[in-house]
PDB file of N, CA and C in Angstrom:
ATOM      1  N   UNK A   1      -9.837  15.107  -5.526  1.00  0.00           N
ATOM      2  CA  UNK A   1      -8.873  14.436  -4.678  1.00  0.00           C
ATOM      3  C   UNK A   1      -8.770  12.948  -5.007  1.00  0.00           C
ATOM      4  N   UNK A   2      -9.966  12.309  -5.605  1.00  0.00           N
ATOM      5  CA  UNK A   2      -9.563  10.979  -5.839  1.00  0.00           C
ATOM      6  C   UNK A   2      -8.719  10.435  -6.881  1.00  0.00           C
ATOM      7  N   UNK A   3      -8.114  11.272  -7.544  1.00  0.00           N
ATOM      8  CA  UNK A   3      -7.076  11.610  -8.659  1.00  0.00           C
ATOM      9  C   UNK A   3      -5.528  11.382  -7.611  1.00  0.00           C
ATOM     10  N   UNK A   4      -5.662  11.618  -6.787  1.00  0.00           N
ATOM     11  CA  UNK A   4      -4.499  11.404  -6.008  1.00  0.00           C
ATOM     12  C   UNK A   4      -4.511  10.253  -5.242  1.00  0.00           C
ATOM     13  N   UNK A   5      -5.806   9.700  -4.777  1.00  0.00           N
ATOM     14  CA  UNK A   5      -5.438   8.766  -4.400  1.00  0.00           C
ATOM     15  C   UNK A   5      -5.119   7.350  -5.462  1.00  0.00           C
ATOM     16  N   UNK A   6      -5.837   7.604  -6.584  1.00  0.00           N
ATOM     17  CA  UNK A   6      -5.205   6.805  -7.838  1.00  0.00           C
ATOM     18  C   UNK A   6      -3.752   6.834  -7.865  1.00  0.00           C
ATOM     19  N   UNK A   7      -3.661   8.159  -8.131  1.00  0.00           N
ATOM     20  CA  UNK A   7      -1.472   8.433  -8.463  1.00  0.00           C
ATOM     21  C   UNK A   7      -0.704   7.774  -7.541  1.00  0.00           C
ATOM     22  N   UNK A   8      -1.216   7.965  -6.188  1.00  0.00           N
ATOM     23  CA  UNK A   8      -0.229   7.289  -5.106  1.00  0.00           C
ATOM     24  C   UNK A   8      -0.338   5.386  -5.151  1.00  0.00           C
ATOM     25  N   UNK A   9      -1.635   5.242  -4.993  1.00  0.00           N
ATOM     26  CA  UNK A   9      -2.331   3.765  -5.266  1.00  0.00           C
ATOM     27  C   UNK A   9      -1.401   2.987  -6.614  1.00  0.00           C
ATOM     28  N   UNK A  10      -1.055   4.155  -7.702  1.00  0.00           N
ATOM     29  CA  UNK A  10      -0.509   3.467  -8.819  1.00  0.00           C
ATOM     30  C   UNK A  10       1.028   3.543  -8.824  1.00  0.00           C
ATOM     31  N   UNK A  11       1.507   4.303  -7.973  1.00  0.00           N
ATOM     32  CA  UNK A  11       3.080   4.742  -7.390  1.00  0.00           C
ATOM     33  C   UNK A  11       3.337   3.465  -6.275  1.00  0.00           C
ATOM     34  N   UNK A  12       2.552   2.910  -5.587  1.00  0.00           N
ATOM     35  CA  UNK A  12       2.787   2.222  -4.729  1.00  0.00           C
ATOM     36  C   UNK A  12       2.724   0.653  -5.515  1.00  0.00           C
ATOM     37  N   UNK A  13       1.473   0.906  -6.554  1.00  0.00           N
ATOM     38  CA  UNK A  13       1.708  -0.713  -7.516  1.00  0.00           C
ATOM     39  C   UNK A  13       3.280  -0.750  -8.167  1.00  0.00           C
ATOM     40  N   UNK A  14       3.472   0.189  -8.629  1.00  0.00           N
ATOM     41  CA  UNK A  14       4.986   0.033  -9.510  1.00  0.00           C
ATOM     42  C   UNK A  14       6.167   0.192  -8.393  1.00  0.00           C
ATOM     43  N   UNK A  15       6.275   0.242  -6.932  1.00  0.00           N
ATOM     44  CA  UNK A  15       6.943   0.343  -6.563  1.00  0.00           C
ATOM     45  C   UNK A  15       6.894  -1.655  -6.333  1.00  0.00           C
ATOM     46  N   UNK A  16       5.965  -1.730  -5.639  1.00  0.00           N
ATOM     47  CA  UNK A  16       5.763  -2.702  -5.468  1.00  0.00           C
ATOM     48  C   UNK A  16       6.144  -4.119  -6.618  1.00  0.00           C
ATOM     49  N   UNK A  17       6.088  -3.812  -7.411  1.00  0.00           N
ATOM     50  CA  UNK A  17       6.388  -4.788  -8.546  1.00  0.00           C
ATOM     51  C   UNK A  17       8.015  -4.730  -8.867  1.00  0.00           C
ATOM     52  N   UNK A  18       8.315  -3.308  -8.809  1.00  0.00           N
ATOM     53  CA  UNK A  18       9.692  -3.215  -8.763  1.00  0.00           C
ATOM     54  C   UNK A  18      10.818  -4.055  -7.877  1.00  0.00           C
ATOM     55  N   UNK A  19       9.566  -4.006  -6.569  1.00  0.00           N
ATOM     56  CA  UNK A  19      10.428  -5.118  -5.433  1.00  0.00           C
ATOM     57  C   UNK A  19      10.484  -6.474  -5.929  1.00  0.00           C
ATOM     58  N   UNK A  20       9.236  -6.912  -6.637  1.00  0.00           N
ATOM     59  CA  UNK A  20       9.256  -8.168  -6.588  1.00  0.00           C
ATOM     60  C   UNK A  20      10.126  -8.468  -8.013  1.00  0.00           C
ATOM     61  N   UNK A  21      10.249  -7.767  -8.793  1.00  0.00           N
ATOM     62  CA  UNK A  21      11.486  -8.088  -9.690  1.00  0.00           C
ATOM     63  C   UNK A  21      12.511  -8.240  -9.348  1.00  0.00           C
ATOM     64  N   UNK A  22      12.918  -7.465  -8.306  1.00  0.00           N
ATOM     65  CA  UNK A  22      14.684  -7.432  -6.962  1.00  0.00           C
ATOM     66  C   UNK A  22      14.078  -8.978  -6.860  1.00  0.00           C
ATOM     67  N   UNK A  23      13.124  -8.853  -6.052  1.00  0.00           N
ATOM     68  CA  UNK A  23      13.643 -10.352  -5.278  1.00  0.00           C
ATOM     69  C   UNK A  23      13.018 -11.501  -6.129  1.00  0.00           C
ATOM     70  N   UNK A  24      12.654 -11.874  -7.079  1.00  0.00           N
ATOM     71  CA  UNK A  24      12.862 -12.735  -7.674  1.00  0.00           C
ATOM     72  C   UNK A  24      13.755 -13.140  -9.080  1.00  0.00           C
ATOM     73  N   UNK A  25      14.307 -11.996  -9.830  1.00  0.00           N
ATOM     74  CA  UNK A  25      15.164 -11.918 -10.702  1.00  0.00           C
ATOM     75  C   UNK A  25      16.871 -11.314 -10.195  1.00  0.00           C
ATOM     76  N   UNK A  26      16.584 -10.347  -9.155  1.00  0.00           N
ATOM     77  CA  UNK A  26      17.769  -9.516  -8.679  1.00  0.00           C
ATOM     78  C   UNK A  26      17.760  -8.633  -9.448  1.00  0.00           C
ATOM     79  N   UNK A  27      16.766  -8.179 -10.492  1.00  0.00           N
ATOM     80  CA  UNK A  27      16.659  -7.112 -11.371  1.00  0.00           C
ATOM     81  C   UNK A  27      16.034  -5.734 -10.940  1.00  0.00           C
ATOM     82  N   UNK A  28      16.625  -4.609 -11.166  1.00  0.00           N
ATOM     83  CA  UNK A  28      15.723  -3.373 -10.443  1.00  0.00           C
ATOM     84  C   UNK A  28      15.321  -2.351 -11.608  1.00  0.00           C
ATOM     85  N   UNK A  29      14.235  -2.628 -11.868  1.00  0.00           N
ATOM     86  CA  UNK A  29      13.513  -1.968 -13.234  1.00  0.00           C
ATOM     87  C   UNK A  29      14.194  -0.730 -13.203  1.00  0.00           C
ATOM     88  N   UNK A  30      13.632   0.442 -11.947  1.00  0.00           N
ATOM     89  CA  UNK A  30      13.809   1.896 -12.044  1.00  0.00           C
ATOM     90  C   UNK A  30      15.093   1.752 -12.391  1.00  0.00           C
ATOM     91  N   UNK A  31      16.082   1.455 -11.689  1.00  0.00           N
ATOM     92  CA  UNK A  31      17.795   1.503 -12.207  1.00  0.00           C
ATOM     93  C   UNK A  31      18.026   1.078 -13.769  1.00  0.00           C
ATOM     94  N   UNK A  32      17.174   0.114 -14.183  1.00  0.00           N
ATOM     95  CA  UNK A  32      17.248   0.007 -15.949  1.00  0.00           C
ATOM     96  C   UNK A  32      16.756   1.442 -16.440  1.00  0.00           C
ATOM     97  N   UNK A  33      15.737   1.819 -15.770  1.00  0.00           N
ATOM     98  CA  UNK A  33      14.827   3.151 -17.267  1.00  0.00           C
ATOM     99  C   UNK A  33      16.076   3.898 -16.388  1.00  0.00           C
ATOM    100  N   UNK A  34      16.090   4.338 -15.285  1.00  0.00           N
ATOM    101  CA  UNK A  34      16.619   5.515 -14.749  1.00  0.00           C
ATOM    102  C   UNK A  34      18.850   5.620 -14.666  1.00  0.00           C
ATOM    103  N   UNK A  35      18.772   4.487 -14.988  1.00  0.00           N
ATOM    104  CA  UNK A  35      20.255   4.533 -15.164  1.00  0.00           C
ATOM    105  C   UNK A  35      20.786   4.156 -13.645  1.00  0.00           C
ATOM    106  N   UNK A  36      21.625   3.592 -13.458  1.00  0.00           N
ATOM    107  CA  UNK A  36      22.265   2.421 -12.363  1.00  0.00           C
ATOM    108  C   UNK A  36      22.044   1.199 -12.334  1.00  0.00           C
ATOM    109  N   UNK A  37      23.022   0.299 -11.436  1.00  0.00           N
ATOM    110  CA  UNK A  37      23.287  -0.729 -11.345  1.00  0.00           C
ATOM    111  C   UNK A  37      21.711  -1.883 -11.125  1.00  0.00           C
ATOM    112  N   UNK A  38      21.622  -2.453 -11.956  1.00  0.00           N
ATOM    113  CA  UNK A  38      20.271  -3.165 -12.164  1.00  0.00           C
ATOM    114  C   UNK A  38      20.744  -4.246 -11.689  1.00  0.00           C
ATOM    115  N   UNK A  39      21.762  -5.040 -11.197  1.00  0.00           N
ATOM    116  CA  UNK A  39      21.620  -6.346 -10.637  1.00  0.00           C
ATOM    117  C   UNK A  39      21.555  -5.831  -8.846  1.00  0.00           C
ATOM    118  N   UNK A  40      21.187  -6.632  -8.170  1.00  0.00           N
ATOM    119  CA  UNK A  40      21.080  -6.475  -6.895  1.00  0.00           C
ATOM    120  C   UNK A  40      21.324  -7.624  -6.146  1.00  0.00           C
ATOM    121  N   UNK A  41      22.549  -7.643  -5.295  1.00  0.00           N
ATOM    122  CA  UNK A  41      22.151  -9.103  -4.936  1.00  0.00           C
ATOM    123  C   UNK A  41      22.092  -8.551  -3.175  1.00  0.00           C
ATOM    124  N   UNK A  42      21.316  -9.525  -2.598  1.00  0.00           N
ATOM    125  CA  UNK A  42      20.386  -9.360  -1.804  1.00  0.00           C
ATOM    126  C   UNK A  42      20.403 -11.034  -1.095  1.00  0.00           C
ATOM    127  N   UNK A  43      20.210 -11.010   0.587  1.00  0.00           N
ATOM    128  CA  UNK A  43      19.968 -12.196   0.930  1.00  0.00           C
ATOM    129  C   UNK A  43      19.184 -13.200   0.357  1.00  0.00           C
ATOM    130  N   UNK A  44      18.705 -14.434   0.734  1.00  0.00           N
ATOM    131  CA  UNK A  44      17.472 -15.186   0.244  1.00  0.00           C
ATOM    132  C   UNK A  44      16.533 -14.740   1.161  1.00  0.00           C
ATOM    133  N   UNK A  45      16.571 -14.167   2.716  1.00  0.00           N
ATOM    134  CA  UNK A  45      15.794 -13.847   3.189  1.00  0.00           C
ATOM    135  C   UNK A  45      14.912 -12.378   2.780  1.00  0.00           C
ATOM    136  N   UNK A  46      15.905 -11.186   2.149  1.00  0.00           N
ATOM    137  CA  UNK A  46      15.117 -10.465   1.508  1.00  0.00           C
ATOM    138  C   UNK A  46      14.688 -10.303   0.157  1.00  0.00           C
ATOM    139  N   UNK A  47      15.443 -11.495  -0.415  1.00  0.00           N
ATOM    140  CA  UNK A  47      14.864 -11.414  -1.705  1.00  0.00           C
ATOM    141  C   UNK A  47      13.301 -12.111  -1.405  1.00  0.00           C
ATOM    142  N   UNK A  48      13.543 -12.972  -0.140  1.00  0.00           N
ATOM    143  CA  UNK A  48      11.639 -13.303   0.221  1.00  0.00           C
ATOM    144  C   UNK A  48      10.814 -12.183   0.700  1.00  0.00           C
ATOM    145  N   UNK A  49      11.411 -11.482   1.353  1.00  0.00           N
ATOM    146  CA  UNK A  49      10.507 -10.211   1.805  1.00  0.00           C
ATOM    147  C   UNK A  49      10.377  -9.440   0.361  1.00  0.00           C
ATOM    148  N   UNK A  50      11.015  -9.158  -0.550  1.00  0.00           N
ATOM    149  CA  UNK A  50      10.917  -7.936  -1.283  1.00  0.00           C
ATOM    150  C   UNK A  50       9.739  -8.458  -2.541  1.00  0.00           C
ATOM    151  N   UNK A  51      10.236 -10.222  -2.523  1.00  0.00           N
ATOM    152  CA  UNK A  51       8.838 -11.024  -3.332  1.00  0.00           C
ATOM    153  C   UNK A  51       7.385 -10.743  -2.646  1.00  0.00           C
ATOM    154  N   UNK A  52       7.478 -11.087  -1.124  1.00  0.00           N
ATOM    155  CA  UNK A  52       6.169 -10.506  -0.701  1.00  0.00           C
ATOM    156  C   UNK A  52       5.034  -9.291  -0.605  1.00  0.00           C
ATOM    157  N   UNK A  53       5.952  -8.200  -0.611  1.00  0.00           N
ATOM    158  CA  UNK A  53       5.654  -7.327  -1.071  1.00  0.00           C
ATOM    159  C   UNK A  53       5.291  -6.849  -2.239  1.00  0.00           C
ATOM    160  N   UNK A  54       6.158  -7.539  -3.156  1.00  0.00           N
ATOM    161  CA  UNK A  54       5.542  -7.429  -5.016  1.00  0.00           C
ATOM    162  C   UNK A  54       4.491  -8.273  -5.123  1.00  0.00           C
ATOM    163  N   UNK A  55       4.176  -9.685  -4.793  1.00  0.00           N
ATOM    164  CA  UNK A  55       2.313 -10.172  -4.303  1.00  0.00           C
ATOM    165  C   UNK A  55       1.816  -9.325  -4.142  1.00  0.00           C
ATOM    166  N   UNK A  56       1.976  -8.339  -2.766  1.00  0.00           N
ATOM    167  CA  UNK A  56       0.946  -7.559  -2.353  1.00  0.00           C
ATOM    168  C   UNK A  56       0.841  -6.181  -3.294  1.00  0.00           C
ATOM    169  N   UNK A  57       1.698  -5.843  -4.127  1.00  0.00           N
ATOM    170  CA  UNK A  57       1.337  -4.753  -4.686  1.00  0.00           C
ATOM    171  C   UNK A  57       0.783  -5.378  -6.279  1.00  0.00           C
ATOM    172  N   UNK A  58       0.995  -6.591  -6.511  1.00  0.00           N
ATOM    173  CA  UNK A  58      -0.231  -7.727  -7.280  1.00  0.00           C
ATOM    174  C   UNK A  58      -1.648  -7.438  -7.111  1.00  0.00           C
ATOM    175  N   UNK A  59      -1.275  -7.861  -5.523  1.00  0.00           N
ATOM    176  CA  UNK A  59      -2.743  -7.625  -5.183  1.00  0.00           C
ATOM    177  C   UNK A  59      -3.970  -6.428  -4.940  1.00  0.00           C
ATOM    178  N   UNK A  60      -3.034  -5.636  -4.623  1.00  0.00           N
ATOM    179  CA  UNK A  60      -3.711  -3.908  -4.957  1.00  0.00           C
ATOM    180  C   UNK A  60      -3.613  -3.482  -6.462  1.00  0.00           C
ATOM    181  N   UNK A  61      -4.008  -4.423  -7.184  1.00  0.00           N
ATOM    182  CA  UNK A  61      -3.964  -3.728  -8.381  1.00  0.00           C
ATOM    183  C   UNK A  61      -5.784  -3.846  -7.970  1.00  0.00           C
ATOM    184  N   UNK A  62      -6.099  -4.980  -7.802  1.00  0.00           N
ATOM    185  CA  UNK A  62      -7.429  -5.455  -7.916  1.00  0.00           C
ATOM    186  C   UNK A  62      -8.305  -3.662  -6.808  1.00  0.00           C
ATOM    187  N   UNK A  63      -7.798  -3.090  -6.404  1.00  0.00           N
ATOM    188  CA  UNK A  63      -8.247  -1.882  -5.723  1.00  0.00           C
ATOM    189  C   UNK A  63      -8.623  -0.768  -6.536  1.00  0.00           C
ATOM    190  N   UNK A  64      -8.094  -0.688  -7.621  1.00  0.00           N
ATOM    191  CA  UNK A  64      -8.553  -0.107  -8.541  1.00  0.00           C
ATOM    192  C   UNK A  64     -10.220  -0.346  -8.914  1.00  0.00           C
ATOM    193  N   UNK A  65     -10.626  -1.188  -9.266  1.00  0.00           N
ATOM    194  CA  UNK A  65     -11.509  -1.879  -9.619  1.00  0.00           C
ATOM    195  C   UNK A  65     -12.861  -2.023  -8.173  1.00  0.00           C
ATOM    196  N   UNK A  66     -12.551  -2.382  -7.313  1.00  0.00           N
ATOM    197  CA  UNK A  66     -13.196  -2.685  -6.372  1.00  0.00           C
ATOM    198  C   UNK A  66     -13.489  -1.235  -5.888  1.00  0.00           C
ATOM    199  N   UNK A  67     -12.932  -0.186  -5.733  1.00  0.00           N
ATOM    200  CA  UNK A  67     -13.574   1.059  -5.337  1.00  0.00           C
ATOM    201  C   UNK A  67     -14.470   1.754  -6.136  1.00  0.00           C
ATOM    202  N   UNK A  68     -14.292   1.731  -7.960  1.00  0.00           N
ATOM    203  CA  UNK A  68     -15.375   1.743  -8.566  1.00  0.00           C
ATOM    204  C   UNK A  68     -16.880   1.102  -7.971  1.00  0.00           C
ATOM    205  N   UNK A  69     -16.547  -0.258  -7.597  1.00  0.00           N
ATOM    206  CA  UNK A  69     -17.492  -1.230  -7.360  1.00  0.00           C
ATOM    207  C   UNK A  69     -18.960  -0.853  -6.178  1.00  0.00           C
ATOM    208  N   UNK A  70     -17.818   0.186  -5.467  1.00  0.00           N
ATOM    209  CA  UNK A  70     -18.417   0.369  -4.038  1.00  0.00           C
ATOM    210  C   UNK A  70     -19.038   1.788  -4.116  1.00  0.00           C
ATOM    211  N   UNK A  71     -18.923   2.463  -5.113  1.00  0.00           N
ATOM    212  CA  UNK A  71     -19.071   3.850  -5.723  1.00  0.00           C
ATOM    213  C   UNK A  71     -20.555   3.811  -6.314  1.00  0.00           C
ATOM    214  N   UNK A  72     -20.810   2.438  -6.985  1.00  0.00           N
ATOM    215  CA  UNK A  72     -21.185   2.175  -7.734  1.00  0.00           C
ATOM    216  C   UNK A  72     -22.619   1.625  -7.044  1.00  0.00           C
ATOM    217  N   UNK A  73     -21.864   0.707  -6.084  1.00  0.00           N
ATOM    218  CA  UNK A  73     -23.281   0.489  -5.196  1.00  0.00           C
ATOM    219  C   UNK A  73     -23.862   1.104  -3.894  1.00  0.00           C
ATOM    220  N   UNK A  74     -23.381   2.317  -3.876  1.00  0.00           N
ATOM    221  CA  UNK A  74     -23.749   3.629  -2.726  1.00  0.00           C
ATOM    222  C   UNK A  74     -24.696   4.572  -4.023  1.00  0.00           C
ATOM    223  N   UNK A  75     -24.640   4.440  -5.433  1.00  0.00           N
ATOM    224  CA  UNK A  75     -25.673   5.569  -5.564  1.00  0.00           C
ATOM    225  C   UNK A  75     -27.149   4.966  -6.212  1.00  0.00           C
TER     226      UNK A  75
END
């Protein structure tokens, strides 16, 4: 099962980064590989929310790593 929580953990990083490309370029990756309209334009207020969210899925990358860590010091 911890195979899934990786897949989702790594579905939620690339979603996440995807946002923060919207809101700081107006660019939407999936619509480049997957075909559709890749510009997005979007308030300044959500192009700030959709940046915040791409930080935070920045920042869960480091989760990867840190659950090894804790794996590691339980045996």
């Amino acid at each position: 099962m911890e195979w899934l929580n990786r897949l989702a953990l790594a579905l939620v990083i690339i979603g996440a980064l995807n946002w923060l490309l919207v809101g700081v370029f107006e660019w939407d990756l999936v619509a480049a590989i997957f075909g559709g309209n890749t510009l997005r334009q979007s308030s300044d207020f959500s192009r700030f929310i959709y940046s915040i969210v791409g930080l935070a899925g920045l920042y869960a990358i480091s989760f990867f790593f840190k659950e090894n860590a804790l794996v590691r010091n339980k045996q």
